[in-house]
C-alpha atoms as a PDB file:
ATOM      1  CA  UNK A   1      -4.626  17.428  21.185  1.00  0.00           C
ATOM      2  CA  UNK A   2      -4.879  21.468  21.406  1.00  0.00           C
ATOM      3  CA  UNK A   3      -7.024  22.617  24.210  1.00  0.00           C
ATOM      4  CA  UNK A   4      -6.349  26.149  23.116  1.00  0.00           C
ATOM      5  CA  UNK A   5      -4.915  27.019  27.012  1.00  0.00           C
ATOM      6  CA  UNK A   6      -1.985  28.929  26.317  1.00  0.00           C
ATOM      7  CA  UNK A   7      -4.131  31.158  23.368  1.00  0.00           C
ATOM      8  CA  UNK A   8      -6.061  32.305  25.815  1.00  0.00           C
ATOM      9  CA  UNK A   9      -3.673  33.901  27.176  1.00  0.00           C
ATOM     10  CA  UNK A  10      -2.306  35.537  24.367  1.00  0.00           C
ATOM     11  CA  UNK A  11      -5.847  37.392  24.262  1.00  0.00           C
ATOM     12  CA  UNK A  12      -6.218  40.800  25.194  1.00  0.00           C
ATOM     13  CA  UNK A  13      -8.264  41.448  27.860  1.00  0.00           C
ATOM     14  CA  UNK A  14     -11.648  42.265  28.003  1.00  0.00           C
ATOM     15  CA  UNK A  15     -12.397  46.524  28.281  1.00  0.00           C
ATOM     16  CA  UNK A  16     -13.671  47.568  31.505  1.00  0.00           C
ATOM     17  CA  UNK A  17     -15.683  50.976  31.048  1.00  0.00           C
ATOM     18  CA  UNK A  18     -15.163  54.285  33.252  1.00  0.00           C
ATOM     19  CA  UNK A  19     -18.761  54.037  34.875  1.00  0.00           C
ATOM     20  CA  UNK A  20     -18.222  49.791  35.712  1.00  0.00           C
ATOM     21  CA  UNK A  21     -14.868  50.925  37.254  1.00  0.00           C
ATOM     22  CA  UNK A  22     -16.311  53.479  39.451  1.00  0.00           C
ATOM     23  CA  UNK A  23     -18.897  51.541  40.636  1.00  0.00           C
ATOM     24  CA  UNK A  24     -16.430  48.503  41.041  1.00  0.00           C
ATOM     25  CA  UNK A  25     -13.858  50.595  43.311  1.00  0.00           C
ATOM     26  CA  UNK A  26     -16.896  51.791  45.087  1.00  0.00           C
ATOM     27  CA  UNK A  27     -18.140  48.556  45.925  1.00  0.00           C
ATOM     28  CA  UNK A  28     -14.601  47.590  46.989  1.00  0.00           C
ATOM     29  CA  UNK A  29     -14.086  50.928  48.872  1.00  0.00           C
ATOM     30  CA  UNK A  30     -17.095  50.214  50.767  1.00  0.00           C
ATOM     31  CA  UNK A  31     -16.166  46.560  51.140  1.00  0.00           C
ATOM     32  CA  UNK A  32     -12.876  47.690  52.657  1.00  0.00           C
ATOM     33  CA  UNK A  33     -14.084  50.103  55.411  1.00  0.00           C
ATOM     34  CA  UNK A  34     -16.884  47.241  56.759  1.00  0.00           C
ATOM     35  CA  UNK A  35     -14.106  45.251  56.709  1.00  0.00           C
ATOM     36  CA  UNK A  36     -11.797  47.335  59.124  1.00  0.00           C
ATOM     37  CA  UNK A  37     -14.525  48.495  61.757  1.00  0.00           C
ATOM     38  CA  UNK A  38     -16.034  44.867  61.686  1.00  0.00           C
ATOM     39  CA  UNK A  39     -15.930  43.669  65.487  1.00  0.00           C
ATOM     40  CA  UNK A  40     -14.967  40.229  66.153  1.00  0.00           C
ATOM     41  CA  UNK A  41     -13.641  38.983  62.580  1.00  0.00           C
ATOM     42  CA  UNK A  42     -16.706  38.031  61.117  1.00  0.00           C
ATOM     43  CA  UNK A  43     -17.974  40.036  58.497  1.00  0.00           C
ATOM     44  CA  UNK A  44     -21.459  39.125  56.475  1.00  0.00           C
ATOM     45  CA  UNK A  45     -19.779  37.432  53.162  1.00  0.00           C
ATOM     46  CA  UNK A  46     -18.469  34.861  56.010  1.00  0.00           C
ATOM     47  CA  UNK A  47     -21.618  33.472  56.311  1.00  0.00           C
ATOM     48  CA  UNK A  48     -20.716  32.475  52.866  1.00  0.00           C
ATOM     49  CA  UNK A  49     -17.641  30.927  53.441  1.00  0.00           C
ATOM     50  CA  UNK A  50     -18.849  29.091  56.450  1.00  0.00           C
ATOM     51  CA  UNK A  51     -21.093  26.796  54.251  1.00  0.00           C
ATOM     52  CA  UNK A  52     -18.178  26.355  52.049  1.00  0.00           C
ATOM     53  CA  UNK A  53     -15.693  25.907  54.789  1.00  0.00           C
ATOM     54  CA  UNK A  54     -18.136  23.215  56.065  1.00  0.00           C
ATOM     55  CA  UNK A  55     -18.670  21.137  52.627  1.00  0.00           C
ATOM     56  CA  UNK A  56     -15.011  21.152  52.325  1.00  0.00           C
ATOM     57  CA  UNK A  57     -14.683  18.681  55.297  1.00  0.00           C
ATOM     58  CA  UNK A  58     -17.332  16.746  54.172  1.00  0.00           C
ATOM     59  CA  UNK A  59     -15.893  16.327  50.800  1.00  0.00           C
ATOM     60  CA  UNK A  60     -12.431  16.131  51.572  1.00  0.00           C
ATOM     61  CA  UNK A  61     -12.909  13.767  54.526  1.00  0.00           C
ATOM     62  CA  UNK A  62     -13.452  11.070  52.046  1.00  0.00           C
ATOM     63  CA  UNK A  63     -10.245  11.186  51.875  1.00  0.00           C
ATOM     64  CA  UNK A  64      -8.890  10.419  55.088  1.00  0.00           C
ATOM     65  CA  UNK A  65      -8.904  12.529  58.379  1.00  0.00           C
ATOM     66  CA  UNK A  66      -6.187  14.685  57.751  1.00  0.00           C
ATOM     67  CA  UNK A  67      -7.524  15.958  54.407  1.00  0.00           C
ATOM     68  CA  UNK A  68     -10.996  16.282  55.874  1.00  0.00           C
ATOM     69  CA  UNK A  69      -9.587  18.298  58.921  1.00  0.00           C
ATOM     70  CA  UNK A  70      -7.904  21.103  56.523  1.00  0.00           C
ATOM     71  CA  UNK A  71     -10.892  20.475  54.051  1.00  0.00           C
ATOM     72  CA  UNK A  72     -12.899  22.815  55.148  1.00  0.00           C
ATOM     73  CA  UNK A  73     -10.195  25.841  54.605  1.00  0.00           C
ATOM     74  CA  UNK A  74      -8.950  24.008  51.326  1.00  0.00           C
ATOM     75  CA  UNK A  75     -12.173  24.326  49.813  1.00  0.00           C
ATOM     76  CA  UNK A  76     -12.913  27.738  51.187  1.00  0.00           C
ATOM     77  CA  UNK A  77      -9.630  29.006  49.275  1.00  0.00           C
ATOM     78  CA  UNK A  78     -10.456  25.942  45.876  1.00  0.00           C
ATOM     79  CA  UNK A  79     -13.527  27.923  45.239  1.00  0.00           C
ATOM     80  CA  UNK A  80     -13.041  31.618  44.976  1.00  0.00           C
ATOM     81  CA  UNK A  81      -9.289  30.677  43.567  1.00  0.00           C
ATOM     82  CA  UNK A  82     -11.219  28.035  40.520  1.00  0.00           C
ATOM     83  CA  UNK A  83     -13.907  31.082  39.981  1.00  0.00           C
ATOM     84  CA  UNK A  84     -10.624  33.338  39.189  1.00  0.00           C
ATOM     85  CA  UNK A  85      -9.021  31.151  37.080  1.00  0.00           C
ATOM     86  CA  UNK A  86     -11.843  30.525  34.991  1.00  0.00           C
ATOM     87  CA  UNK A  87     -12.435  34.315  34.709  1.00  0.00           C
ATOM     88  CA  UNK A  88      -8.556  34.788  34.302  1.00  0.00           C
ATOM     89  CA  UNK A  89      -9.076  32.138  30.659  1.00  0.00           C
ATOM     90  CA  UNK A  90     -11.897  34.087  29.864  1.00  0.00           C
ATOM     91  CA  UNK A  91      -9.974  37.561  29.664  1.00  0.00           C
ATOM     92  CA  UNK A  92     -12.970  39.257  31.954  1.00  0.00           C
ATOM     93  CA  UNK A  93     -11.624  41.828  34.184  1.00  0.00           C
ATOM     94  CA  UNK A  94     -14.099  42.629  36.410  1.00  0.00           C
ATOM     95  CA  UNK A  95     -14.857  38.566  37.119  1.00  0.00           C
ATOM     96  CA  UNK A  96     -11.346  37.484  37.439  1.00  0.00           C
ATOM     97  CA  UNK A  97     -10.555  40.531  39.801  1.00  0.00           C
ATOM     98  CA  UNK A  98     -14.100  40.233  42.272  1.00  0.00           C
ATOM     99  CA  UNK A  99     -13.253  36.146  42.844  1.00  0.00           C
ATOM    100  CA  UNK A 100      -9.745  36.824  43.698  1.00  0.00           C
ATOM    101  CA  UNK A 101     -10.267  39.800  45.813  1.00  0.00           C
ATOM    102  CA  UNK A 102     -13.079  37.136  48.102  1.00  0.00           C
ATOM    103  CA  UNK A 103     -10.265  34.291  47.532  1.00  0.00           C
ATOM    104  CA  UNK A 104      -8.035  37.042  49.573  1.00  0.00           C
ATOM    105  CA  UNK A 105     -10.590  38.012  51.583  1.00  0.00           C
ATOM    106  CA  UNK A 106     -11.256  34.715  53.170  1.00  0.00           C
ATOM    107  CA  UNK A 107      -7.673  35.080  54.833  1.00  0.00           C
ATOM    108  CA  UNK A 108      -8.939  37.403  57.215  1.00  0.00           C
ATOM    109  CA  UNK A 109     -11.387  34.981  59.155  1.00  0.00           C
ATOM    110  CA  UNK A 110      -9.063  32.059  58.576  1.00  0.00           C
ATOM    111  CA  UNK A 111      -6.531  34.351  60.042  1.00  0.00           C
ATOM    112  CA  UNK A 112      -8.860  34.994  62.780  1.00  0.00           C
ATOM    113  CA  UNK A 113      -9.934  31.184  63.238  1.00  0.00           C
ATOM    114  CA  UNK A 114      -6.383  30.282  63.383  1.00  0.00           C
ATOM    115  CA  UNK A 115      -5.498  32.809  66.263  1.00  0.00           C
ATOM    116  CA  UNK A 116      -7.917  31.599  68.103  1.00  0.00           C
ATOM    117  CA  UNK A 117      -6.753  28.128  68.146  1.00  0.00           C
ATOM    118  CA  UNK A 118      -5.293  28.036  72.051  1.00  0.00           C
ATOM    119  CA  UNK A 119      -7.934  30.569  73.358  1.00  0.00           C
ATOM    120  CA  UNK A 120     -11.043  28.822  71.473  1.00  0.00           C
ATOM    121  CA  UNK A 121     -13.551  31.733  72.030  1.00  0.00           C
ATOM    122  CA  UNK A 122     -15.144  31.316  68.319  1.00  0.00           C
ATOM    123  CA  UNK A 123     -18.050  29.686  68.369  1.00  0.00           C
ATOM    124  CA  UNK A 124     -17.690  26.492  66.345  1.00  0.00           C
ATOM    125  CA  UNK A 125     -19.642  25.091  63.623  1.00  0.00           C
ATOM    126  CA  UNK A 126     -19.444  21.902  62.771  1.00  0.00           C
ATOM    127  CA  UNK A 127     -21.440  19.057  60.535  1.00  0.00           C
ATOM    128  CA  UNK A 128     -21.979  15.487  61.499  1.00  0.00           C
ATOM    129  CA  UNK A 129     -20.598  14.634  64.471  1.00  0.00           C
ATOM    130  CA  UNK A 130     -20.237  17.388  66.961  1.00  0.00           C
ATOM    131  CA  UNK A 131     -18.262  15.551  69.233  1.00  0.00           C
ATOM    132  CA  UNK A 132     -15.244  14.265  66.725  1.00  0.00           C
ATOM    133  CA  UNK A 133     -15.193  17.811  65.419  1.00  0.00           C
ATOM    134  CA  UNK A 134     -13.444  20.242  67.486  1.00  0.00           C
ATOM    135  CA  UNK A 135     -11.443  23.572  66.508  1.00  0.00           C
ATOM    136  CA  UNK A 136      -9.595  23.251  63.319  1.00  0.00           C
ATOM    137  CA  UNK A 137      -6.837  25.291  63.949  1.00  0.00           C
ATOM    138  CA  UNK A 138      -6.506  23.883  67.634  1.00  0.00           C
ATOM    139  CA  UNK A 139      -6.049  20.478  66.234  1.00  0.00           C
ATOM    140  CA  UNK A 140      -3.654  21.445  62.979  1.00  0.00           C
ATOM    141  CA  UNK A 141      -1.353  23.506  65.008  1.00  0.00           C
ATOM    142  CA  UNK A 142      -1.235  20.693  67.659  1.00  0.00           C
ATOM    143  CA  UNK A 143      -0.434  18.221  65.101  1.00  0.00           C
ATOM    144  CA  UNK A 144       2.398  20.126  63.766  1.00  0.00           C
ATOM    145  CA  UNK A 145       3.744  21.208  66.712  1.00  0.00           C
ATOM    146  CA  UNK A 146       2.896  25.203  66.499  1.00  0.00           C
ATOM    147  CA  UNK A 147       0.220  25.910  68.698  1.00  0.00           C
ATOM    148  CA  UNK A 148       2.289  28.073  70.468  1.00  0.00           C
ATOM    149  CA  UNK A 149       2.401  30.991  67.142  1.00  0.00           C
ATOM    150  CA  UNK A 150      -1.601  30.876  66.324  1.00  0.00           C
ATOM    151  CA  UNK A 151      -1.781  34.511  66.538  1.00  0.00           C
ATOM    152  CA  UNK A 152       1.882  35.253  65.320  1.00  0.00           C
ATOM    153  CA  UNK A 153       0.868  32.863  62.241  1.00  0.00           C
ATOM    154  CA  UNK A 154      -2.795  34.051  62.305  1.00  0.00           C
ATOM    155  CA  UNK A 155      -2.004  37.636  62.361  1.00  0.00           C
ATOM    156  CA  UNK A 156       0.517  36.968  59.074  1.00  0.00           C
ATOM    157  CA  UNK A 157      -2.567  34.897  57.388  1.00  0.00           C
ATOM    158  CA  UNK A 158      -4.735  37.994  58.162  1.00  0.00           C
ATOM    159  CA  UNK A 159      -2.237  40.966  56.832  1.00  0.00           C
ATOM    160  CA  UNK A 160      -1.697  38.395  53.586  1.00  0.00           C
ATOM    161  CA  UNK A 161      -5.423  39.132  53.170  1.00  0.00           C
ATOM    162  CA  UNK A 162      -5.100  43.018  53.465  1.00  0.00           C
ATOM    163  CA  UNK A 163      -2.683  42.970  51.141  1.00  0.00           C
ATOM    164  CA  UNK A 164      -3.968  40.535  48.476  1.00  0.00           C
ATOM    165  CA  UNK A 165      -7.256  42.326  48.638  1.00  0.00           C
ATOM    166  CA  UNK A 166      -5.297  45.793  47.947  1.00  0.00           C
ATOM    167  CA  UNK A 167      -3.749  44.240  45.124  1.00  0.00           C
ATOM    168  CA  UNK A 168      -7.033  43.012  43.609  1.00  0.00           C
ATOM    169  CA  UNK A 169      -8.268  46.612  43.508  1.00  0.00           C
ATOM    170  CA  UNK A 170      -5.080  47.867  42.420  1.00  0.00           C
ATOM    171  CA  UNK A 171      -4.677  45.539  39.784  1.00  0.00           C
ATOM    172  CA  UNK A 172      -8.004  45.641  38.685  1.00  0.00           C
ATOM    173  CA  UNK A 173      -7.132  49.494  38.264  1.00  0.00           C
ATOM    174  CA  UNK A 174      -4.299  48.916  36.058  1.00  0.00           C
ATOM    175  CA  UNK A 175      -6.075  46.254  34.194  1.00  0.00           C
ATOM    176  CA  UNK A 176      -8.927  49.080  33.159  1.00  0.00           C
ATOM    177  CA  UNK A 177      -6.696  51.838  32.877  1.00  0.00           C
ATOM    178  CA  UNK A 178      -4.794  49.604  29.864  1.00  0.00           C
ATOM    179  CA  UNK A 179      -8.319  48.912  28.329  1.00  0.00           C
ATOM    180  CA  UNK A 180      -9.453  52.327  27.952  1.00  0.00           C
ATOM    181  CA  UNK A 181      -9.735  53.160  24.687  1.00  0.00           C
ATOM    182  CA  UNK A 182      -6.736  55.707  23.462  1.00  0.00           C
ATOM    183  CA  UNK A 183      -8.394  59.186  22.603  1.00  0.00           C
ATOM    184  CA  UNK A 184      -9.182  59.724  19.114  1.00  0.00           C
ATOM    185  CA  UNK A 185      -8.471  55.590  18.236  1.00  0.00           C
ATOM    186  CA  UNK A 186     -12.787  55.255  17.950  1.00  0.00           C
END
């Protein structure tokens, strides 16, 4: 049975126009700079990712505690990370590069979440029941025995974002700049 996966990716991508790529890095550019004055590690799109952060421990605590405690990040990385694989199949530039530059930039509040697992300043958010909830992070780090690094391994989790998001934009660069019609081809 042919599902036609690996053709897909034998396509060339979709063109991405001058004026969409301006308005693309400007969007990012803009993104980028909220981003790096934003006080306290919560920026607007986390609002978001809360919601999705929250389903995931619904839906993954059906399957046992453990998957339901990291649900809620599993699901906040599933989403963004299924959007840009579906965008990746369908050759679409622009798509593939906006879900995997918000799949990068959830790192920076998970970062932030995780850092905060020994001083638990957050405010926590929780669905169900509020007592059995507790901080994430806290409680993963306990279980594994690294409580102790939550803001050495938060503050790694955060820079991955940085740099992931970077490489979105700079990818998403390259991938226009090969798409641009040669001069004098039209």
């Amino acid at each position: 049975m042919e599902f036609g996966f690996l053709e897909s990716f034998q396509e060339e991508w979709k063109p991405v126009s001058r004026r969409a790529l301006i308005a693309w890095l400007v969007f990012y550019g803009l993104f980028l700079l909220y981003a790096l004055h934003a006080r306290g590690g919560f920026l607007l799109i986390d609002q978001v990712n809360l919601i999705v952060h929250e389903g995931g421990h619904l839906l993954f605590g059906w399957l046992g505690s453990t998957l339901g405690l990291w649900g809620g990040t599993l699901l906040e990385l599933l989403v963004p990370f299924a959007l840009a694989t579906y965008f990746a199949f369908q050759r679409h530039t622009p798509g593939a590069a906006f879900a995997a530059f918000f799949f990068f930039e959830n790192f920076l509040y998970i970062g932030t979440y995780m850092a905060d697992a020994r001083s638990q300043g957050l405010p926590l958010v929780t669905v169900g029941d509020g007592e059995g909830g507790g901080h994430d992070w806290f409680n993963i780090f306990s279980s594994l025995g690294l409580l102790e690094y939550d803001r050495t391994l938060g503050g790694s989790v955060r820079i991955l974002g940085w740099l992931g998001m970077l490489g979105t934009v700079g990818w998403l660069i390259v991938r226009a700049r090969r798409s641009a019609p040669v001069q004098g081809s039209e």
